[in-house]
Protein backbone atom coordinates (compact mmCIF):
# COMPACT_ATOMS: atom_id res chain seq x y z
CA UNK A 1 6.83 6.11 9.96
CA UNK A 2 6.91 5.81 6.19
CA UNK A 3 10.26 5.73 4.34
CA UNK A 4 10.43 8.51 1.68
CA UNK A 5 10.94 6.15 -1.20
CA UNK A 6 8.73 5.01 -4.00
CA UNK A 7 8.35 1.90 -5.08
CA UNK A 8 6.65 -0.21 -7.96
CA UNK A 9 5.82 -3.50 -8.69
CA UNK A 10 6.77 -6.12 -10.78
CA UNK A 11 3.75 -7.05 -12.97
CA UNK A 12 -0.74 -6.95 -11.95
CA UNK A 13 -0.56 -8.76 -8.75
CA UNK A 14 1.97 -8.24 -5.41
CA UNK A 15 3.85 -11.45 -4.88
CA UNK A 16 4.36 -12.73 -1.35
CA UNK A 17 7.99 -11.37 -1.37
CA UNK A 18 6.35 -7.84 -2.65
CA UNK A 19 4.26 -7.82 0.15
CA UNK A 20 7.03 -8.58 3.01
CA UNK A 21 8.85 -6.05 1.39
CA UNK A 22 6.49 -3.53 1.43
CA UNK A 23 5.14 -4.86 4.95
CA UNK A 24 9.29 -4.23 6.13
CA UNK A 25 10.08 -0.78 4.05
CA UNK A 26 6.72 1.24 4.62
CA UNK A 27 7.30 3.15 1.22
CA UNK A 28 5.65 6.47 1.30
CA UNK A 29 3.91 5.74 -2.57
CA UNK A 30 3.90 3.60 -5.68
CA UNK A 31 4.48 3.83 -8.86
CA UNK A 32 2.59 2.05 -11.63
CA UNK A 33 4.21 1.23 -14.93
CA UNK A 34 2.84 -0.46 -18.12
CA UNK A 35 3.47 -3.96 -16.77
CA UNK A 36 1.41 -3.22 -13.67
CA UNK A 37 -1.73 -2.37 -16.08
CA UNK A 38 -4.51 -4.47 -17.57
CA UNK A 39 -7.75 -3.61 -17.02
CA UNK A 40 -9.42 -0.78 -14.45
CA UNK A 41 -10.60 -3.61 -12.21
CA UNK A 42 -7.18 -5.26 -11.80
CA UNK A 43 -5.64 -1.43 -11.26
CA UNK A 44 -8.17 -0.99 -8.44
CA UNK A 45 -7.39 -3.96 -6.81
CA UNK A 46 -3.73 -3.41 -7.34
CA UNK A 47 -4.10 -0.20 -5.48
CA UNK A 48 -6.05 -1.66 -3.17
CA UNK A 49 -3.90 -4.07 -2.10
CA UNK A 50 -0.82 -1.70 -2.15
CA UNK A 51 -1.89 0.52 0.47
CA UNK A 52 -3.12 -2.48 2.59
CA UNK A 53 -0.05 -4.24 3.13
CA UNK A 54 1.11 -0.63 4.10
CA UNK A 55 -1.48 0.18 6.44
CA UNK A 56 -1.94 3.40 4.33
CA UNK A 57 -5.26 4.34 2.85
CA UNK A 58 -3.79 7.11 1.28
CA UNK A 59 -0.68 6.20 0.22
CA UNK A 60 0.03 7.76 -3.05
CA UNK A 61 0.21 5.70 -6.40
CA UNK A 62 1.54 7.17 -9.38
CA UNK A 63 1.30 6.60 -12.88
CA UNK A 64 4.14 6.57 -15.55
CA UNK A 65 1.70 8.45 -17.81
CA UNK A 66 3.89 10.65 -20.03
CA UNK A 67 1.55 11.08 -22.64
CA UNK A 68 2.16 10.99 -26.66
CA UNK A 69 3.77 7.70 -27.15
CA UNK A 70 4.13 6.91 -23.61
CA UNK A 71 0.90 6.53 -22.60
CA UNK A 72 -0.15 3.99 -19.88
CA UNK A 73 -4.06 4.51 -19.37
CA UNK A 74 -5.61 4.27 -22.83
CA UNK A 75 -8.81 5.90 -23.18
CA UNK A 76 -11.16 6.52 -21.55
CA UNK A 77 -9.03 6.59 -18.90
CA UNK A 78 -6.23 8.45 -20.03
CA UNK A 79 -5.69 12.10 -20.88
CA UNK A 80 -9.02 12.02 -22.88
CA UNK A 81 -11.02 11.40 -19.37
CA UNK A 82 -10.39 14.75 -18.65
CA UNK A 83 -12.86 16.20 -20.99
CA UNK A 84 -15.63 13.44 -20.18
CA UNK A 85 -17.32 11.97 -17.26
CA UNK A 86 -16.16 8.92 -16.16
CA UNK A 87 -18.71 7.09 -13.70
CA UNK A 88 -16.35 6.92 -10.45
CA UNK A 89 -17.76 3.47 -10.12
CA UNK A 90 -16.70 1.96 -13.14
CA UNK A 91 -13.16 2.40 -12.65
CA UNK A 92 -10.45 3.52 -10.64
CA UNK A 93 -10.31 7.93 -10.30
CA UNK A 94 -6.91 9.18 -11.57
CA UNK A 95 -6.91 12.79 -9.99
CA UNK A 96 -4.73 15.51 -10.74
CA UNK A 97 -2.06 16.17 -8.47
CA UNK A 98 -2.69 19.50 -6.05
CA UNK A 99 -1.80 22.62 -6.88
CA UNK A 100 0.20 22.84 -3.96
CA UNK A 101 2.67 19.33 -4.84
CA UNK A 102 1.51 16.53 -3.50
CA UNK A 103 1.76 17.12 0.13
CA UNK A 104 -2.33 16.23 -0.01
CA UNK A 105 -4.28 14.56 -3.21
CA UNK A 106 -7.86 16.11 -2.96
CA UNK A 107 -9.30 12.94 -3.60
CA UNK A 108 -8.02 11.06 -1.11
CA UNK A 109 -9.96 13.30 1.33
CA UNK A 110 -12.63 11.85 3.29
């Protein structure tokens, strides 16, 4: 069963030790900070590889967005991706959390 912590990362890739740790605490999400983002494609596989060395498909990851200064995703990812499409395939989806908390995140749906 998954622990009911969150955990982030230190920088765009897990390191071994990450992974044990992960692999030994089953977190129940991530968090994402500045330092874990570079590109769409390296978020992706970032989140990817998160919720495999979980064994979670659907383990949450979170974003640090705050918005005005603090702003993590620059566009067209960001806030700004709300009032565009964004081709699902061209980078990772960032969805908005349920209406209900985040006892289930639409998008992770199969």
């Amino acid at each position: 069963m998954p622990s009911r912590a969150i955990y982030g990362c230190a920088g765009t890739a897990l390191s071994a030790a990450e992974r044990d740790f992960f692999r030994a605490s089953r977190p129940w999400g991530f968090i994402l900070f500045g330092r874990n983002i570079d590109s769409p494609a390296q978020v992706k596989a970032l989140v990817d590889d998160l919720r495999v060395t979980v064994g979670n498909a659907r383990a949450p990851v979170l974003i640090d967005q705050e918005g005005g200064r603090v702003a993590r995703l620059k566009p067209p990812t960001g806030a700004s991706a709300r009032r565009r499409h964004v081709s699902a395939r061209s980078m990772p989806t960032i969805p908005k959390p349920p209406r209900g908390g985040l006892s289930e995140c639409p998008a992770d749906r199969p």
